[in-house]
PDB file of N, CA and C in Angstrom:
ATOM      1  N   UNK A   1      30.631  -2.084  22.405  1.00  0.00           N
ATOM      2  CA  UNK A   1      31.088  -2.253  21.044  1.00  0.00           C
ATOM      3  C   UNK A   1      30.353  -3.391  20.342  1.00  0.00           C
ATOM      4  N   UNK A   2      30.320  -4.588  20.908  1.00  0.00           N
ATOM      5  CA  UNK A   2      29.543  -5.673  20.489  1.00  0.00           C
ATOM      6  C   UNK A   2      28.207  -5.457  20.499  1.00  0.00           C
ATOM      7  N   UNK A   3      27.783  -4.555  21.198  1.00  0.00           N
ATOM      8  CA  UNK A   3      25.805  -3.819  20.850  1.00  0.00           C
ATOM      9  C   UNK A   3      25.892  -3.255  19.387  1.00  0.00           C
ATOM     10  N   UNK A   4      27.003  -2.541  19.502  1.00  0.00           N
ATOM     11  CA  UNK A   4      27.549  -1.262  18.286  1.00  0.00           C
ATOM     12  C   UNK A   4      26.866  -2.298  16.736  1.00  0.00           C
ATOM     13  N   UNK A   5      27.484  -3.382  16.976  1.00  0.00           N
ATOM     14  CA  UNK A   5      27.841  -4.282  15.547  1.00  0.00           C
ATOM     15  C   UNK A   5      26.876  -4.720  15.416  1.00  0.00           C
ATOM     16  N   UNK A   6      26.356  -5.443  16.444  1.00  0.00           N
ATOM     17  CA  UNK A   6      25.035  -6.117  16.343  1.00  0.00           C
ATOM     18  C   UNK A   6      23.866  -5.225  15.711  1.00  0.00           C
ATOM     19  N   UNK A   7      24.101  -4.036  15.977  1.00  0.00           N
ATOM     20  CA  UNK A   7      22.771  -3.377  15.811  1.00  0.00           C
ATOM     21  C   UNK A   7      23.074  -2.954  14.443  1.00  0.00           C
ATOM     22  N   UNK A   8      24.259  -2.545  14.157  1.00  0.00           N
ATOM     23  CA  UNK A   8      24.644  -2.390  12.374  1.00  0.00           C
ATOM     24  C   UNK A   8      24.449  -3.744  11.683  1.00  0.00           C
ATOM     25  N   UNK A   9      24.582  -4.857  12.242  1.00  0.00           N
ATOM     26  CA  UNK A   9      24.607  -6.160  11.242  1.00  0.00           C
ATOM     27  C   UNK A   9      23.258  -6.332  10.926  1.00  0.00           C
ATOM     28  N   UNK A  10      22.192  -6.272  11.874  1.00  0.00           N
ATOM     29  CA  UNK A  10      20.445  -6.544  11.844  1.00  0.00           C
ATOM     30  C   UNK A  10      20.079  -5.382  11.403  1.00  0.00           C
ATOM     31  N   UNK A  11      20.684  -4.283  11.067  1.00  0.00           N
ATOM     32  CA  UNK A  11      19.894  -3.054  10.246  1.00  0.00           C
ATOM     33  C   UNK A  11      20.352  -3.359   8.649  1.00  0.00           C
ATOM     34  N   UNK A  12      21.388  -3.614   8.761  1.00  0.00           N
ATOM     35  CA  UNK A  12      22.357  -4.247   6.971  1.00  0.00           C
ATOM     36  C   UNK A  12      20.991  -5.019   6.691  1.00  0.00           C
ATOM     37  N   UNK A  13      21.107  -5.978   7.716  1.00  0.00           N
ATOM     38  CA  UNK A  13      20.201  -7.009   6.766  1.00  0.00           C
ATOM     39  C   UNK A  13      19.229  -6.847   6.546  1.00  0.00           C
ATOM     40  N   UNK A  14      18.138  -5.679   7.498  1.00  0.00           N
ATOM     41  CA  UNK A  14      16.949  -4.921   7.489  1.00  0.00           C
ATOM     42  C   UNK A  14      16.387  -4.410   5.730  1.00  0.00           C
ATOM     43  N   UNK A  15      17.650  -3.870   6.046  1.00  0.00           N
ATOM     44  CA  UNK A  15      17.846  -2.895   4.567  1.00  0.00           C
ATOM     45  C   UNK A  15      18.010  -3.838   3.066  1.00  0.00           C
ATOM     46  N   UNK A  16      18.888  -4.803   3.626  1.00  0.00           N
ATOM     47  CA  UNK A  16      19.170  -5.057   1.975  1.00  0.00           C
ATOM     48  C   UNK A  16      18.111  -6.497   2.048  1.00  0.00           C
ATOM     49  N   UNK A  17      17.179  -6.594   2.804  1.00  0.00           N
ATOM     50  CA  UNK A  17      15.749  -7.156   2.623  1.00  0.00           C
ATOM     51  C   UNK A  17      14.845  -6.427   1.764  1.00  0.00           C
ATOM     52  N   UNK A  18      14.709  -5.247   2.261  1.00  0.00           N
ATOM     53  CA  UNK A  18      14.027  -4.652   1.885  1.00  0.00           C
ATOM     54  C   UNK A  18      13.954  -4.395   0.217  1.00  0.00           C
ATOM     55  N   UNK A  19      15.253  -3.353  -0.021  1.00  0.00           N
ATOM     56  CA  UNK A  19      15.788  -3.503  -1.091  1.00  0.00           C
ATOM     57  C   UNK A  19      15.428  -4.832  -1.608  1.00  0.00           C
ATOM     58  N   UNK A  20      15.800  -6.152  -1.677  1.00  0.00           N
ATOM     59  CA  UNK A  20      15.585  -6.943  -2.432  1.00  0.00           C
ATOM     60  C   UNK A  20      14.166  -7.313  -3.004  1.00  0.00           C
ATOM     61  N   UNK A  21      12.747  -6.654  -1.914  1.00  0.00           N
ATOM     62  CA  UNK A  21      11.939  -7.149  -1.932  1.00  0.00           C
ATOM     63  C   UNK A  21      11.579  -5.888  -2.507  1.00  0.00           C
ATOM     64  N   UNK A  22      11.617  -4.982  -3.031  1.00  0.00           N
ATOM     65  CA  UNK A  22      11.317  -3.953  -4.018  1.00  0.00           C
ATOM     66  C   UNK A  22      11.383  -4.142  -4.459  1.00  0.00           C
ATOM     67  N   UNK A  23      12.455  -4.783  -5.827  1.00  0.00           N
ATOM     68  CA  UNK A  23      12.927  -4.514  -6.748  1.00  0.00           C
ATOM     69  C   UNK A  23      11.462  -5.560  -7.417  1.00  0.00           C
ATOM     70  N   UNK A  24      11.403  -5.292  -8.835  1.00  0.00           N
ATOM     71  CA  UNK A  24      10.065  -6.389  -9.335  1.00  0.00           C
ATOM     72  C   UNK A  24      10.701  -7.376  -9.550  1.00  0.00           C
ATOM     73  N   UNK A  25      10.381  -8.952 -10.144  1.00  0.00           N
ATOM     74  CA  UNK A  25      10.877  -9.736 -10.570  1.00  0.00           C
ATOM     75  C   UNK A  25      10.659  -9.542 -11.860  1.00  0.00           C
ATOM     76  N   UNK A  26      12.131 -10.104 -12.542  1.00  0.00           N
ATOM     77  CA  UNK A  26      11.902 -10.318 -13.822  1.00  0.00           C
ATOM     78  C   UNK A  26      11.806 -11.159 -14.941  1.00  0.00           C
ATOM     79  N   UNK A  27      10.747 -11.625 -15.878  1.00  0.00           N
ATOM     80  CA  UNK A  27      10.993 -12.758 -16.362  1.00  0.00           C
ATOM     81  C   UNK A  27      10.950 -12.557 -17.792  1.00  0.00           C
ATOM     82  N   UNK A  28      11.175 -13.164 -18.922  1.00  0.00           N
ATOM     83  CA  UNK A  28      11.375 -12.444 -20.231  1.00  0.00           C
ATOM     84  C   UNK A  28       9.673 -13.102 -20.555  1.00  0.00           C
ATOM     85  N   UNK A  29       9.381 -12.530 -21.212  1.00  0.00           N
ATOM     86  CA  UNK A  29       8.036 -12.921 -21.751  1.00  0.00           C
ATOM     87  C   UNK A  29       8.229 -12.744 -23.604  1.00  0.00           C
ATOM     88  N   UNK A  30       7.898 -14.193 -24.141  1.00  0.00           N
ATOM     89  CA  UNK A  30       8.417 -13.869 -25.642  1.00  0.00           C
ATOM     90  C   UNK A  30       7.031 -14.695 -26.269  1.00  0.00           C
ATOM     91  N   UNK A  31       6.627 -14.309 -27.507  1.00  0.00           N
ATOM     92  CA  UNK A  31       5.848 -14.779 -28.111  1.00  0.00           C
ATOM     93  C   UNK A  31       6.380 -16.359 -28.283  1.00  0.00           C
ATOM     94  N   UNK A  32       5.012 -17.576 -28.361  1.00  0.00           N
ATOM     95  CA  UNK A  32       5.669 -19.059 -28.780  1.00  0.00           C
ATOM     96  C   UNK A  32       4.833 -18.990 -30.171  1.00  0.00           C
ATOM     97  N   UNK A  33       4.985 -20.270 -31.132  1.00  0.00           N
ATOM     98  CA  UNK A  33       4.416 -20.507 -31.909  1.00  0.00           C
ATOM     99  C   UNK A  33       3.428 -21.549 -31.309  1.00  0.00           C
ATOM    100  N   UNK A  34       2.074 -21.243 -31.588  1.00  0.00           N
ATOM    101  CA  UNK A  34       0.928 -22.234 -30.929  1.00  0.00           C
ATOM    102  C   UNK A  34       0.200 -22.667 -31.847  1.00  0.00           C
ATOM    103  N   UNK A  35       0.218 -22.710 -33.066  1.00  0.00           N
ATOM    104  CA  UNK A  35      -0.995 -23.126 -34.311  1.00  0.00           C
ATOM    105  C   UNK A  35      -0.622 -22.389 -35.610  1.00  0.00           C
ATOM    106  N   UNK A  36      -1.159 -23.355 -36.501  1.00  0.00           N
ATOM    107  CA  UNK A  36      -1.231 -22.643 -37.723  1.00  0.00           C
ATOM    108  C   UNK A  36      -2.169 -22.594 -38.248  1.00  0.00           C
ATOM    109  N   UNK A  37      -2.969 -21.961 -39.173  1.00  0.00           N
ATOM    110  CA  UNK A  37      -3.670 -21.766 -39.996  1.00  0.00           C
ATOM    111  C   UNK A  37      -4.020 -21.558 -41.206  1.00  0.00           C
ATOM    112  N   UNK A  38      -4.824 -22.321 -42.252  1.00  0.00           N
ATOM    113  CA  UNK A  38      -4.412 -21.792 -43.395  1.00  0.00           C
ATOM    114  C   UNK A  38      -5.519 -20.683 -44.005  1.00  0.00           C
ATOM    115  N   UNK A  39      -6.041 -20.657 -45.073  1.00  0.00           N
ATOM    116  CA  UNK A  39      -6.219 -19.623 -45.626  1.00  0.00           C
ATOM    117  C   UNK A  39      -8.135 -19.358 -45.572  1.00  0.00           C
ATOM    118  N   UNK A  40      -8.299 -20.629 -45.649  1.00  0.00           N
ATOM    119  CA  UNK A  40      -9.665 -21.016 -44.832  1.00  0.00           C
ATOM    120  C   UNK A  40     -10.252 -21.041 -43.375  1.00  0.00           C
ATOM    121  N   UNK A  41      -9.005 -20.693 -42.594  1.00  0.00           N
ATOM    122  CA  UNK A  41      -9.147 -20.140 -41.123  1.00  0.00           C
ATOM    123  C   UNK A  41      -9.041 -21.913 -40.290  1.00  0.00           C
ATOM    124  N   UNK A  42      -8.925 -22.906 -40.865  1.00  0.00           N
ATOM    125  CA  UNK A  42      -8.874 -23.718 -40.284  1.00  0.00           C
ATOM    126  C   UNK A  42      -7.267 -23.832 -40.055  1.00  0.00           C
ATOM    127  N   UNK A  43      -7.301 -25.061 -38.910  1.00  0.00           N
ATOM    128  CA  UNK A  43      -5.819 -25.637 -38.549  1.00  0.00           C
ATOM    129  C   UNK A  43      -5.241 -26.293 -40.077  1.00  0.00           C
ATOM    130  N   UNK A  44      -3.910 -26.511 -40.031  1.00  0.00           N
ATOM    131  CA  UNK A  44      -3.163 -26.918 -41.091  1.00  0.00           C
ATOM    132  C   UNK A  44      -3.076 -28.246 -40.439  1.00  0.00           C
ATOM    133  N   UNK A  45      -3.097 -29.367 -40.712  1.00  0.00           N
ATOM    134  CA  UNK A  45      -2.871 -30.657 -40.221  1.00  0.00           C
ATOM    135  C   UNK A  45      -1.669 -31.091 -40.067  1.00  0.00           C
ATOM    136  N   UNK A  46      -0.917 -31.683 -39.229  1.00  0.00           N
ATOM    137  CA  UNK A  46       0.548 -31.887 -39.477  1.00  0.00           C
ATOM    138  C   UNK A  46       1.938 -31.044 -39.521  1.00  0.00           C
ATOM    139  N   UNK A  47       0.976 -29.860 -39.219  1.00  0.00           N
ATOM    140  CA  UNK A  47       2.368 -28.627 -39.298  1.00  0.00           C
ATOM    141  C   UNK A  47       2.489 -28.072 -37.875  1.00  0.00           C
ATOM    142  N   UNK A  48       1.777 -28.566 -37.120  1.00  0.00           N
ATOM    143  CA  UNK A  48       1.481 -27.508 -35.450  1.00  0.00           C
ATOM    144  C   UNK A  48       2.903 -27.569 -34.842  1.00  0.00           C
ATOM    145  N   UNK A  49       3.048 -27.127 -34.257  1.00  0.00           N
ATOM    146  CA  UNK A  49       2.890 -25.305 -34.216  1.00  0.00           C
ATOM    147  C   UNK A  49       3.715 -24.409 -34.832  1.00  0.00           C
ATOM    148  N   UNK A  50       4.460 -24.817 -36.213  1.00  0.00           N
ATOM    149  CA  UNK A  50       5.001 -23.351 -36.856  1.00  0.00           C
ATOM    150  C   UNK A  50       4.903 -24.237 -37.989  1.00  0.00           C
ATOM    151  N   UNK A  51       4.392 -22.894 -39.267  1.00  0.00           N
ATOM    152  CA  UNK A  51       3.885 -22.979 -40.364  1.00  0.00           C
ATOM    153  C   UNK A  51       5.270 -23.407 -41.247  1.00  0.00           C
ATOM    154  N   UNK A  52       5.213 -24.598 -42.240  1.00  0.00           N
ATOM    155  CA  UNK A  52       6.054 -24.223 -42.976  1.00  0.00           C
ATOM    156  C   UNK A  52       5.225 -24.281 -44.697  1.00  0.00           C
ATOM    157  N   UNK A  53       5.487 -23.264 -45.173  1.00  0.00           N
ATOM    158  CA  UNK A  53       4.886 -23.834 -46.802  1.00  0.00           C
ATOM    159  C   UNK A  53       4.093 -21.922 -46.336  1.00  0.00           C
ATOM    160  N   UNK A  54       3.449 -21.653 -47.721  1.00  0.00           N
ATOM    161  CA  UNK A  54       2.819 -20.664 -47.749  1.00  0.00           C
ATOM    162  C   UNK A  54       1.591 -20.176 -47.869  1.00  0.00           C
ATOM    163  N   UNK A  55       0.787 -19.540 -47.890  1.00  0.00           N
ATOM    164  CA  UNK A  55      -0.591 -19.532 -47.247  1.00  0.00           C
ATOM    165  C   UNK A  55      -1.528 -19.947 -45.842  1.00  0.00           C
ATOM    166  N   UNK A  56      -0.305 -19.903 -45.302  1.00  0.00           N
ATOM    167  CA  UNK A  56      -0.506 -19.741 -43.689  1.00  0.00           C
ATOM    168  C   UNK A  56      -0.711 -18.698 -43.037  1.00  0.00           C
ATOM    169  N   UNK A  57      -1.061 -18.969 -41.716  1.00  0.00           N
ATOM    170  CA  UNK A  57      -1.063 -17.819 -40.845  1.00  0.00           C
ATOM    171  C   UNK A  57      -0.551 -18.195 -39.226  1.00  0.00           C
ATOM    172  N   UNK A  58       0.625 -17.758 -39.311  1.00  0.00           N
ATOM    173  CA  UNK A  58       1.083 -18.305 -37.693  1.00  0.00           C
ATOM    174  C   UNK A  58       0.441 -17.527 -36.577  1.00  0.00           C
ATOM    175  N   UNK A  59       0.002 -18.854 -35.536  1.00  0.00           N
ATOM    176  CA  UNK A  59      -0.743 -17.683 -34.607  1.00  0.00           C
ATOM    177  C   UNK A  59       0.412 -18.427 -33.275  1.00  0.00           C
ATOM    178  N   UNK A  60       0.017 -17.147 -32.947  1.00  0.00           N
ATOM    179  CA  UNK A  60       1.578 -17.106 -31.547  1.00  0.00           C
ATOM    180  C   UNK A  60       0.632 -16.610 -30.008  1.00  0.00           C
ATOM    181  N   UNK A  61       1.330 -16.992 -29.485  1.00  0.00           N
ATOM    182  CA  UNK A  61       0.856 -16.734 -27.935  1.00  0.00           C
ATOM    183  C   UNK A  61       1.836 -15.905 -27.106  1.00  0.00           C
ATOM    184  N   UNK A  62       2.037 -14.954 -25.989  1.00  0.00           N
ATOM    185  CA  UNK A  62       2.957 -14.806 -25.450  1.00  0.00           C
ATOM    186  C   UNK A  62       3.427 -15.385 -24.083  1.00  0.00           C
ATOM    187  N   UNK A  63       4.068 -16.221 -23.798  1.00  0.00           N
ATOM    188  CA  UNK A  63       4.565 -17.098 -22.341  1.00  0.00           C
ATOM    189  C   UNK A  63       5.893 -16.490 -21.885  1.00  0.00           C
ATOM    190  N   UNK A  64       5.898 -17.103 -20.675  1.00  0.00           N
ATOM    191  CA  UNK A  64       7.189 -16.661 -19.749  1.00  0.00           C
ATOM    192  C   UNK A  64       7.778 -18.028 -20.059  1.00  0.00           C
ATOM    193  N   UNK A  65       8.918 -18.296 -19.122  1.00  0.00           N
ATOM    194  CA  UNK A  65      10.037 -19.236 -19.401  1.00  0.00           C
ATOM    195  C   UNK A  65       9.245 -20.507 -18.913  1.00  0.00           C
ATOM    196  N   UNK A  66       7.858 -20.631 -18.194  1.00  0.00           N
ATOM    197  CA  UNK A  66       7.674 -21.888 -17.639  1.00  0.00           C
ATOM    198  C   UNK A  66       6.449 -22.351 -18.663  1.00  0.00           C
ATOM    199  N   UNK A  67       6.145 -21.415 -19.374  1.00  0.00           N
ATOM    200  CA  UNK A  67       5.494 -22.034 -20.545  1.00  0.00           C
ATOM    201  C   UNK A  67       4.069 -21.723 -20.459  1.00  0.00           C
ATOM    202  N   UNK A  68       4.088 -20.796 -19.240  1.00  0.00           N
ATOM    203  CA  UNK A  68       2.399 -20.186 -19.160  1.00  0.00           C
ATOM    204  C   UNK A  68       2.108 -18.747 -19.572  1.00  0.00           C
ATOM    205  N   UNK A  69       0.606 -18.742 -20.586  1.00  0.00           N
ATOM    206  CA  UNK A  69       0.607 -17.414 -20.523  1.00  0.00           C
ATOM    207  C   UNK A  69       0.294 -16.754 -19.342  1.00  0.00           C
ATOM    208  N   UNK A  70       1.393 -15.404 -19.653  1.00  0.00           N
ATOM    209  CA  UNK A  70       0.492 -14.697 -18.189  1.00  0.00           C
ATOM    210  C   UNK A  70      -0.892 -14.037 -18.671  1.00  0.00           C
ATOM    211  N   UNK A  71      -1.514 -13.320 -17.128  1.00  0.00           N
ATOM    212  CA  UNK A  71      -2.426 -12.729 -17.674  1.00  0.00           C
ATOM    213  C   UNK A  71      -2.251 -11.109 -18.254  1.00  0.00           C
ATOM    214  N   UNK A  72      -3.082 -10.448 -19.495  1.00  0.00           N
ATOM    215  CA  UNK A  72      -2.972  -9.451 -19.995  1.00  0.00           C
ATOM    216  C   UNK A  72      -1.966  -9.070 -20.684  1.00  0.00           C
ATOM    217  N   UNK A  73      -1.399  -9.941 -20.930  1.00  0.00           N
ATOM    218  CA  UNK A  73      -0.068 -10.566 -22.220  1.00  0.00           C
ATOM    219  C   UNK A  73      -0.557 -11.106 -23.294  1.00  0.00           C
ATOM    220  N   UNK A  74      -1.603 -11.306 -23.308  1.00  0.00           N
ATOM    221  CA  UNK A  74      -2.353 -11.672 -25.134  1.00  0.00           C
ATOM    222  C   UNK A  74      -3.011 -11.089 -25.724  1.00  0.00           C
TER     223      UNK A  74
END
């Protein structure tokens, strides 16, 4: 009986290893604000990184939660 369990407890955990190590990880990936620009294509001085006033152009990056882009996300 005690083989019985043992061998069900190390297959449980076999399994829901496994399972865990399938599944993908997930992380939210959201655009940041990284620069502004104005209308002359240069930086706006003093406004980095989100535009306020008009004749800008916000340029954004996309990062995960630790603040890096990944790759093939831009």
């Amino acid at each position: 009986m005690k083989r019985i369990l043992t061998v069900m407890a190390i297959s449980l955990v076999v399994a829901a290893m496994m399972v865990a190590m399938a599944m993908p990880a997930f992380a939210k990936i959201a655009p940041v604000d990284t620069s502004c620009t104005n209308n002359g294509g240069n930086l706006a001085g003093g406004q980095q990184p989100s535009c306020k006033g008009s004749g800008q152009t916000q340029q954004t990056e996309n990062q995960n939660p630790s603040g890096k882009a990944p790759p093939g996300q831009n």
